[in-house]
Structure formats: C-alpha cells, structure tokens
Protein backbone atom coordinates (compact mmCIF):
# COMPACT_ATOMS: atom_id res chain seq x y z
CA UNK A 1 12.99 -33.69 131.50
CA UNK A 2 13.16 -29.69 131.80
CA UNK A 3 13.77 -29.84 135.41
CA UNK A 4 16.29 -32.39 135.39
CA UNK A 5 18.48 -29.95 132.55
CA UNK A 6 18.11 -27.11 135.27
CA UNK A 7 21.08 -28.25 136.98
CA UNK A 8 22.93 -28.19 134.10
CA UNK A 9 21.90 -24.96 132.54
CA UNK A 10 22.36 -22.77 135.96
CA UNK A 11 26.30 -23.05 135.47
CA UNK A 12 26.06 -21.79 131.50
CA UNK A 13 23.16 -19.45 132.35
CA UNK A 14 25.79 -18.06 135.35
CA UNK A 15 28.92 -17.69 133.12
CA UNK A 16 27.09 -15.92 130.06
CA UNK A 17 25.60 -13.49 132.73
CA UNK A 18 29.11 -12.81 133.82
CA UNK A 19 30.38 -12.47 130.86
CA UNK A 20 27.92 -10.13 129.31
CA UNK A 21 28.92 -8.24 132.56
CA UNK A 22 32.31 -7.96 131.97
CA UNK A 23 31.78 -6.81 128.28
CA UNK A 24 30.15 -3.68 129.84
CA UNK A 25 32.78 -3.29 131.74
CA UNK A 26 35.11 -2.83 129.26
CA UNK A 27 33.03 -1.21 126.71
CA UNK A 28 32.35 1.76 129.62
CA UNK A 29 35.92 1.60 130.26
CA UNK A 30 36.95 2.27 126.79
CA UNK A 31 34.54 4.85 126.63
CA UNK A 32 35.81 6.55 129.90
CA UNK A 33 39.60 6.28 128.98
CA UNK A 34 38.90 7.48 125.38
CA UNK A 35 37.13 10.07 126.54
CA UNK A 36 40.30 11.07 128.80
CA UNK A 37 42.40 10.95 125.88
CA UNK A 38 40.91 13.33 124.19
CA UNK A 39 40.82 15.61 127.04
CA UNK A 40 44.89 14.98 127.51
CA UNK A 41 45.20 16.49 124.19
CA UNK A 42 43.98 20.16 125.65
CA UNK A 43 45.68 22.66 128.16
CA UNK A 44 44.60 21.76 131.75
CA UNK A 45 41.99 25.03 132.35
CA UNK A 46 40.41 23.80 128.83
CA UNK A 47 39.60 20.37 129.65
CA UNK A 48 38.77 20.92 133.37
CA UNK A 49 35.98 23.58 131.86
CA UNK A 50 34.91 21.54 129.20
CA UNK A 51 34.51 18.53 131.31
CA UNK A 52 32.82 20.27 134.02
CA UNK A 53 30.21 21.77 131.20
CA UNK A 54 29.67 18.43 129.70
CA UNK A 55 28.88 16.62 132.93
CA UNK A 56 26.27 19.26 133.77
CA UNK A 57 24.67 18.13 130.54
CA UNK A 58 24.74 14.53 131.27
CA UNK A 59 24.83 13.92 134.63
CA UNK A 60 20.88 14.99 135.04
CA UNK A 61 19.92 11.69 132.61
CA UNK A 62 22.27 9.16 134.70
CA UNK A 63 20.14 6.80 136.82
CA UNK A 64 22.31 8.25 139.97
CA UNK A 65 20.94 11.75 139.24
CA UNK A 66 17.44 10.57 141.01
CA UNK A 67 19.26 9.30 144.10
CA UNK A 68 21.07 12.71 144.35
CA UNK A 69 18.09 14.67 144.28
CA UNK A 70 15.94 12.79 146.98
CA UNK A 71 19.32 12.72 149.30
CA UNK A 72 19.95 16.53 148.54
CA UNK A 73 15.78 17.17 149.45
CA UNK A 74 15.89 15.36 152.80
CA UNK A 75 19.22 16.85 153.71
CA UNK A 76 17.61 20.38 152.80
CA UNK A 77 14.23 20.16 153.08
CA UNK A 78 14.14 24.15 153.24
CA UNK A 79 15.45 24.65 149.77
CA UNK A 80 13.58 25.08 147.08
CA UNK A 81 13.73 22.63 144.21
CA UNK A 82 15.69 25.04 142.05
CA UNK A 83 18.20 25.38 144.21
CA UNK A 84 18.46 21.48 144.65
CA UNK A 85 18.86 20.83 141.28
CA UNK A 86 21.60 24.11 141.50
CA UNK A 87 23.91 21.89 143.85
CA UNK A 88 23.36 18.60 141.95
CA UNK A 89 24.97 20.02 139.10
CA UNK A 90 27.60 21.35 140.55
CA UNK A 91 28.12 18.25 141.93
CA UNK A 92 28.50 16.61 138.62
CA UNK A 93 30.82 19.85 137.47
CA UNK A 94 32.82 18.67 140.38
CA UNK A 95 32.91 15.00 139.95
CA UNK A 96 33.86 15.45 135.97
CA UNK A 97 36.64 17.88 137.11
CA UNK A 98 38.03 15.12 139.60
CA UNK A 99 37.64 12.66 136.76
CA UNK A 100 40.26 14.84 134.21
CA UNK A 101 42.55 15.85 137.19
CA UNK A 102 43.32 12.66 137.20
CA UNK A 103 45.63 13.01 134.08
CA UNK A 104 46.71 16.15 135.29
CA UNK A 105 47.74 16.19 138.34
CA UNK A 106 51.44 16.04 138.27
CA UNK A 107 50.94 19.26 136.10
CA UNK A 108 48.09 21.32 138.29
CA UNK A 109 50.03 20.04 141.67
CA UNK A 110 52.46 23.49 141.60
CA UNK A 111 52.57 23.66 145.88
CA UNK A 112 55.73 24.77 146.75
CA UNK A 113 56.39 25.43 150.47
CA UNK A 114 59.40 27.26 150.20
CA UNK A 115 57.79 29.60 147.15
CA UNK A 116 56.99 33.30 147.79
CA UNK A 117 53.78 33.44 145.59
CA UNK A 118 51.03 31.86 146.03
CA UNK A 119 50.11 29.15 143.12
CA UNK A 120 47.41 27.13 141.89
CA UNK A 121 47.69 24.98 145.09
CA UNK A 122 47.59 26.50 148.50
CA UNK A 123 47.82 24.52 151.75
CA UNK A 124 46.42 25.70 155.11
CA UNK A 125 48.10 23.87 158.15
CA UNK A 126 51.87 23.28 156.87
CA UNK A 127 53.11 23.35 160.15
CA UNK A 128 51.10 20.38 161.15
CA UNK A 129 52.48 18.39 158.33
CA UNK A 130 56.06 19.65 159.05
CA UNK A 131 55.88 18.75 163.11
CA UNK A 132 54.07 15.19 162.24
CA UNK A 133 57.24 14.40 160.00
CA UNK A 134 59.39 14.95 163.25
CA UNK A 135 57.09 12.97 166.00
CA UNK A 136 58.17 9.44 164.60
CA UNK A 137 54.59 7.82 165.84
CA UNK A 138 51.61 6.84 163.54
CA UNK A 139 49.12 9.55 162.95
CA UNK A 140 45.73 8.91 160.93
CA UNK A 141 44.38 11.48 158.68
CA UNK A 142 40.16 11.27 158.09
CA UNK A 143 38.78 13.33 155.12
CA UNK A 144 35.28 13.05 152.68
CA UNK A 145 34.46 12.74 149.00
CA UNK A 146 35.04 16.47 148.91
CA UNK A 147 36.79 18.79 146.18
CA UNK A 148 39.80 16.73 145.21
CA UNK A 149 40.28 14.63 147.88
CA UNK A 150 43.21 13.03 146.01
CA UNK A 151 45.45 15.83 146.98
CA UNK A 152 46.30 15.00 150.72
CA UNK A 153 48.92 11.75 149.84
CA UNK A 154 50.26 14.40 147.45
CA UNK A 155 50.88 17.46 149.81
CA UNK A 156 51.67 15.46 152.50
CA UNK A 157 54.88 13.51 150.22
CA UNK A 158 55.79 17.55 149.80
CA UNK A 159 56.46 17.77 153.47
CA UNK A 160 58.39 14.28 153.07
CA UNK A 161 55.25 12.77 155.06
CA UNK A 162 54.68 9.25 153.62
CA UNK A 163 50.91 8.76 153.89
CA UNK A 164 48.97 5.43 152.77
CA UNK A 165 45.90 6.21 151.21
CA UNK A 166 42.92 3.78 151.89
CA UNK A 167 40.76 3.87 149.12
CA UNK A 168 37.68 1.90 147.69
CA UNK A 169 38.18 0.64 143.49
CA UNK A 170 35.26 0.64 141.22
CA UNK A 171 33.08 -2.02 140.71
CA UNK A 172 34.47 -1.90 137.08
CA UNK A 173 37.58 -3.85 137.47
CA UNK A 174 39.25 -1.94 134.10
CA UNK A 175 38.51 1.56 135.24
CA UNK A 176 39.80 0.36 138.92
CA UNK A 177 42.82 -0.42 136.85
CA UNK A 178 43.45 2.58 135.48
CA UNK A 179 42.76 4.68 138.65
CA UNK A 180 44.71 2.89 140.47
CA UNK A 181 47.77 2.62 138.37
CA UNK A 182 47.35 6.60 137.61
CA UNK A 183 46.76 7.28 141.55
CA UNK A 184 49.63 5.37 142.47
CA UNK A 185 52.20 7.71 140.23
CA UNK A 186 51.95 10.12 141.71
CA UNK A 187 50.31 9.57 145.27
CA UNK A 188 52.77 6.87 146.66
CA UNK A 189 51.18 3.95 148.56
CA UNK A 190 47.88 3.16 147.74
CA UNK A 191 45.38 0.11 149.73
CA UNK A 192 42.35 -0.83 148.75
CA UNK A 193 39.06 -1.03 150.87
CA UNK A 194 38.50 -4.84 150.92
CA UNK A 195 39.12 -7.87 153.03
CA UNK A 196 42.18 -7.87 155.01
CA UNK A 197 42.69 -4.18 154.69
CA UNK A 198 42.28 -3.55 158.24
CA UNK A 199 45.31 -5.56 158.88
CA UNK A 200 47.59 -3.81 155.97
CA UNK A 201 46.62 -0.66 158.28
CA UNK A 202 47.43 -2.13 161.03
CA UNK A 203 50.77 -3.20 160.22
CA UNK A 204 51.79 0.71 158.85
CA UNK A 205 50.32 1.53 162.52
CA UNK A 206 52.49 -0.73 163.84
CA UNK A 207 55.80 0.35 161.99
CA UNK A 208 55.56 4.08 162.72
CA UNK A 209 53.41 5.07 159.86
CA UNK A 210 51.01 7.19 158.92
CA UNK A 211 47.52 6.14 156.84
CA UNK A 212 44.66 8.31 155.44
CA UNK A 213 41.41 7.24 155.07
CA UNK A 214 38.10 8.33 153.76
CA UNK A 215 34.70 8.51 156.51
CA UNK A 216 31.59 9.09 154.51
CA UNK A 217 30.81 5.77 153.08
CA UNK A 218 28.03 3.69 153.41
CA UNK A 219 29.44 0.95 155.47
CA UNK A 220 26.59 -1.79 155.44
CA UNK A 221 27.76 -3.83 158.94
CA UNK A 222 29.28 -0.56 160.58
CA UNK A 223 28.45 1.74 163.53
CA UNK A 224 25.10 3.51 163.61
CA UNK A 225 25.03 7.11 163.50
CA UNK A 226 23.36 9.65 161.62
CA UNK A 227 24.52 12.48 158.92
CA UNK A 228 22.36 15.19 158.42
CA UNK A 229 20.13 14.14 161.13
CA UNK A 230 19.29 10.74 159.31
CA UNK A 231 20.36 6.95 160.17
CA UNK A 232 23.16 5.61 158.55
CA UNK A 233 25.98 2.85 159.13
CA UNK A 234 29.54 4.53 159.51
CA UNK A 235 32.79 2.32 159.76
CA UNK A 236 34.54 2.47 162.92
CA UNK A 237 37.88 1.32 161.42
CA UNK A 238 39.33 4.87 161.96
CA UNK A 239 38.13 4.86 165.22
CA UNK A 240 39.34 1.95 166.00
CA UNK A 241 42.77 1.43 165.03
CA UNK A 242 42.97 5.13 167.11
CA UNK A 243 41.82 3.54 170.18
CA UNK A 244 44.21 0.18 169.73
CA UNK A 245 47.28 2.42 168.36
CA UNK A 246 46.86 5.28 170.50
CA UNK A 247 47.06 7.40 167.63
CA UNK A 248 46.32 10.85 167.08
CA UNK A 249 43.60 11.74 164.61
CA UNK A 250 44.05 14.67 161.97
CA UNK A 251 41.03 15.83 159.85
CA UNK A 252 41.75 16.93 156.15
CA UNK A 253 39.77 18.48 153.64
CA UNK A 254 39.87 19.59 150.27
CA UNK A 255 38.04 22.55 148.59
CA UNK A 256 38.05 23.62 145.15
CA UNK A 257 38.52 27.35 144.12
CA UNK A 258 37.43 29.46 141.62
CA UNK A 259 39.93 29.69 138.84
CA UNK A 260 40.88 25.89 138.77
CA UNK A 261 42.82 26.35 142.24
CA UNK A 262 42.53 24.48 145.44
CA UNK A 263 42.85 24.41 149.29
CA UNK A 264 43.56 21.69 151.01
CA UNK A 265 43.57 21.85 154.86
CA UNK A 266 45.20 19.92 157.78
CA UNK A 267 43.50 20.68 160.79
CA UNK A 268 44.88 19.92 164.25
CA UNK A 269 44.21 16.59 166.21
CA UNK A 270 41.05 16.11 167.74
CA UNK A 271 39.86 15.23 171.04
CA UNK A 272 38.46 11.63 170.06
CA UNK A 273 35.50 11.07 173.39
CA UNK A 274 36.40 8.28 175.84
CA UNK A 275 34.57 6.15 177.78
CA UNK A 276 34.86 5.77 181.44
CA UNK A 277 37.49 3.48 181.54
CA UNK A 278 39.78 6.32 179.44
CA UNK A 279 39.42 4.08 175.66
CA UNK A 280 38.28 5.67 172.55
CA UNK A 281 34.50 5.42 172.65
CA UNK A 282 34.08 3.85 169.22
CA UNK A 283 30.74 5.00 168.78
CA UNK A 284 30.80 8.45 169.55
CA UNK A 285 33.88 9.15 167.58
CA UNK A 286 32.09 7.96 164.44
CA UNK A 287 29.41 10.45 165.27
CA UNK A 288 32.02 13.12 165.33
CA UNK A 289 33.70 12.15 161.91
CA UNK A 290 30.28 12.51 160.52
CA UNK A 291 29.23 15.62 162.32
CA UNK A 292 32.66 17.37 160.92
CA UNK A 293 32.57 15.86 157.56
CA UNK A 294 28.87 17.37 157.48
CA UNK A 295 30.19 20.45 158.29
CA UNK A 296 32.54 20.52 155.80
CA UNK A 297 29.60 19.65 153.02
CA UNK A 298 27.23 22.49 154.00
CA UNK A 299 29.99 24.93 153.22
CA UNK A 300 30.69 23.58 150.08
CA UNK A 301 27.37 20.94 149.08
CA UNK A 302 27.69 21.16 145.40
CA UNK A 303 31.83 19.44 145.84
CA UNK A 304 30.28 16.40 147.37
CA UNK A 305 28.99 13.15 146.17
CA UNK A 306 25.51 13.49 146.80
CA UNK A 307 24.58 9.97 144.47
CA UNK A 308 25.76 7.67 146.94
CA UNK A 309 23.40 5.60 148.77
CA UNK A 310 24.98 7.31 152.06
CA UNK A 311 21.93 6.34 154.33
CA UNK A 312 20.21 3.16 153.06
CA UNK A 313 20.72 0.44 155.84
C-alpha cells in the first residue's frame, strides 16, 4: 500500500519543497532590501563605510567564506594564511560596497568629460570610447567581477556609446528583481545570461551595436582553459560572436580607489590569435581573456569574487 501512495506523494512532496524554497527567497530578499533601506537613509561615504565594516564582520561565518579561502590558498600558495584571510575580507568590504552602490549610483556617478577637475569618477581611455561612437560597427567590451564592474554601461552612455550589458540574475528570483530593475535605471539595456541570449547578442551584432559582457564565470559546458594555472571551463561566447561578427574586442576594468572613488579603464583592441586559415582561434582567445582578467586580479585580489566556484568542472 505505501509504495503504491509514492506516486502520489512525489508531486505534493515536490511542490512543498518548492515552496519552502521560495519562502527563503523572499524572506532573504526582504532582509537584503530592508537592509538597503536603511542604508538609503545615510550620506553615500557613510553607508559605503558602514557596509564595507559590517561585511568584514559577517562575511567570515557565510558558508561561501570556506570556498574563498581554499581558492585564494591554491591561487597563492606562497602567502601566508594571514594574509589570505587579509584579501578575503577585503573581498567582502568590496562586495558589500557594490551591494549599496547600487542605490547610489546615479549620485556617486559625477564623470564629466568636459569638467576641469577631477571627481569621484575618473576614466582612463576616453578617446577610445569617443572614436568607437564614430566607427558605426559592433565592438564587444570583456571585463571581470572586479571593483564596480557596473560602471562601464554607465561611462560608456556618457560618451553617447549605447552598450548592452550581459549579465547573469540571482538564483533568488526577488533580489534578481530588484537588481535588475535598479541596474536598468540607470545602465540602459540590460540581457540576461540564459537560454537564447546568444542570439539577443547576436542580433545587436548584427544591427551595428555594441554589447559588454563579463569572462570569469564558471561556465560548466565551455572551453577548457586554466586561471591561475588551474583547469577551469571558460565560455567562448565572446570569442565567438568576434570570430562570426568580425568584431573588435575591447577589455574594461574597474578599480576601486581609496576615498570612495573609482577608475574605470578602456583599453585598446586586442589582437584576438587566429588559426591558420585567418578565423578567431576560439580556444586560445579564451585563454587570453583569462590570462588578462588574472592580471587584472593580482593587482587588485581583495576587489574580486574569490567565493565563486571558478574552477570546479
């Protein structure tokens, strides 16, 4: 008799799972957005400090802070542990700092390029962004959970560069949401990383445009490389929709300064390798996303996002 109710219990058993799910969800949701409201209610400097305090409190009890720590001890192996644990707290300074910019950025966003002082925002490589807005061709843009990363859609719409930001939304459907309604406001076209979003590239590809997309996620079916001299799966979307387009490819970073101020840079196009037949080796140019994106995080380690499962494959 109990086996032939299993049938019918798998369904119910299914749906309350899901829906105890979903009540977490929300309930970390509402804690996250309350949690922003408060901050609202302080100047900008006062809630990026406090935030970035708090975090280094709690981020060391998170689950996440474990993974952090064994990535950060293979990719430095000659650091001591005290120095490890130095960078993963940074790292959560940085990632509660991106967190509260997010309510603040149309106010800590001051970049002016025809201003004569220098403000909160400074931008290295405005003549790139000014001679891409003449070309009239489709240019792609790679950059890395680094700093605010948020800021290149923004600085590029200063330069009257439309640029269509591929990102990847939360598991937590209510905080992906909010971030994306927040992110859109002020950062123009937004696409989420899912099915089909190769094609919505595509298409901007197609019509002249110009997209932006992030290189240093774990991408579980994608190109094998390595990133800090260990195996991992890298997508090769960038590299291909370069080799089908023809496109030129633009690397981007952002790096945060002291004094709540920030750099973002536009570097020129790269040299993407070819194979004999003259096409974008697809391979090889995910290598080189990774090599410069690892660059970029052993200048700045503690700005990068050290508790994702980067190389698990």
């Amino acid at each position: 008799m109990a086996r032939g109710r299993e049938p019918f219990l798998r369904p119910l058993v299914y749906r309350t799972a899901r829906w105890l799910k979903n009540a977490e969800y929300w309930l970390i949701a509402q804690a996250a957005m309350g949690a922003l409201s408060i901050l609202r209610r302080l100047p900008p400097d006062k809630a990026l400090n406090f935030a970035d305090k708090a975090a280094r409190k709690v981020g060391p009890l998170v689950g996440r802070h474990r993974v952090a720590l064994d990535n950060l001890r293979q990719a430095y192996p000659e650091k001591s542990q005290a120095e490890i644990a130095e960078i993963a707290s940074d790292m959560w300074g940085n990632m509660a700092r991106l967190a509260t910019e997010y309510i603040f950025l149309d106010q800590l966003f001051d970049f002016d390029p025809h201003a004569d002082a220098p403000g909160r925002v400074e931008v290295i490589g405005k003549d790139i962004f000014i001679r891409l807005r003449e070309e009239k061709r489709p240019h792609i843009f790679f950059t890395a959970h680094l700093g605010n990363f948020e800021l290149l859609p923004v600085a590029a719409a200063t330069f009257e560069l439309p640029v269509t930001a591929l990102f990847r939304a939360p598991n937590n459907p209510y905080l992906a949401e909010y971030i994306f309604t927040t992110r859109a406001a002020s950062m123009g076209e937004l696409l989420a990383s899912r099915a089909g979003a190769a094609f919505g590239l595509a298409r901007i590809l197609e019509r002249g445009g110009n997209i932006g997309a992030l290189v240093d996620q774990k991408f579980q079916n994608g190109v094998r490389t390595t990133f800090f001299d260990r195996p991992c799966n890298t997508s090769p979307l960038v590299a291909k929709l370069a080799r089908q387009y023809d496109c030129d490819v633009y690397p981007a970073r952002s790096i945060r300064l002291p004094g709540n101020r920030y750099r973002l840079e536009v570097m020129d196009r790269i040299e993407l390798p070819r194979n004999k037949k003259g096409a974008v080796d697809v391979q090889a140019t995910c290598q080189m996303l990774n090599d410069t994106v690892e660059g970029w995080v052993r200048e700045a380690p503690g700005q990068w996002m050290w508790f994702h499962k980067r190389w698990s494959i």
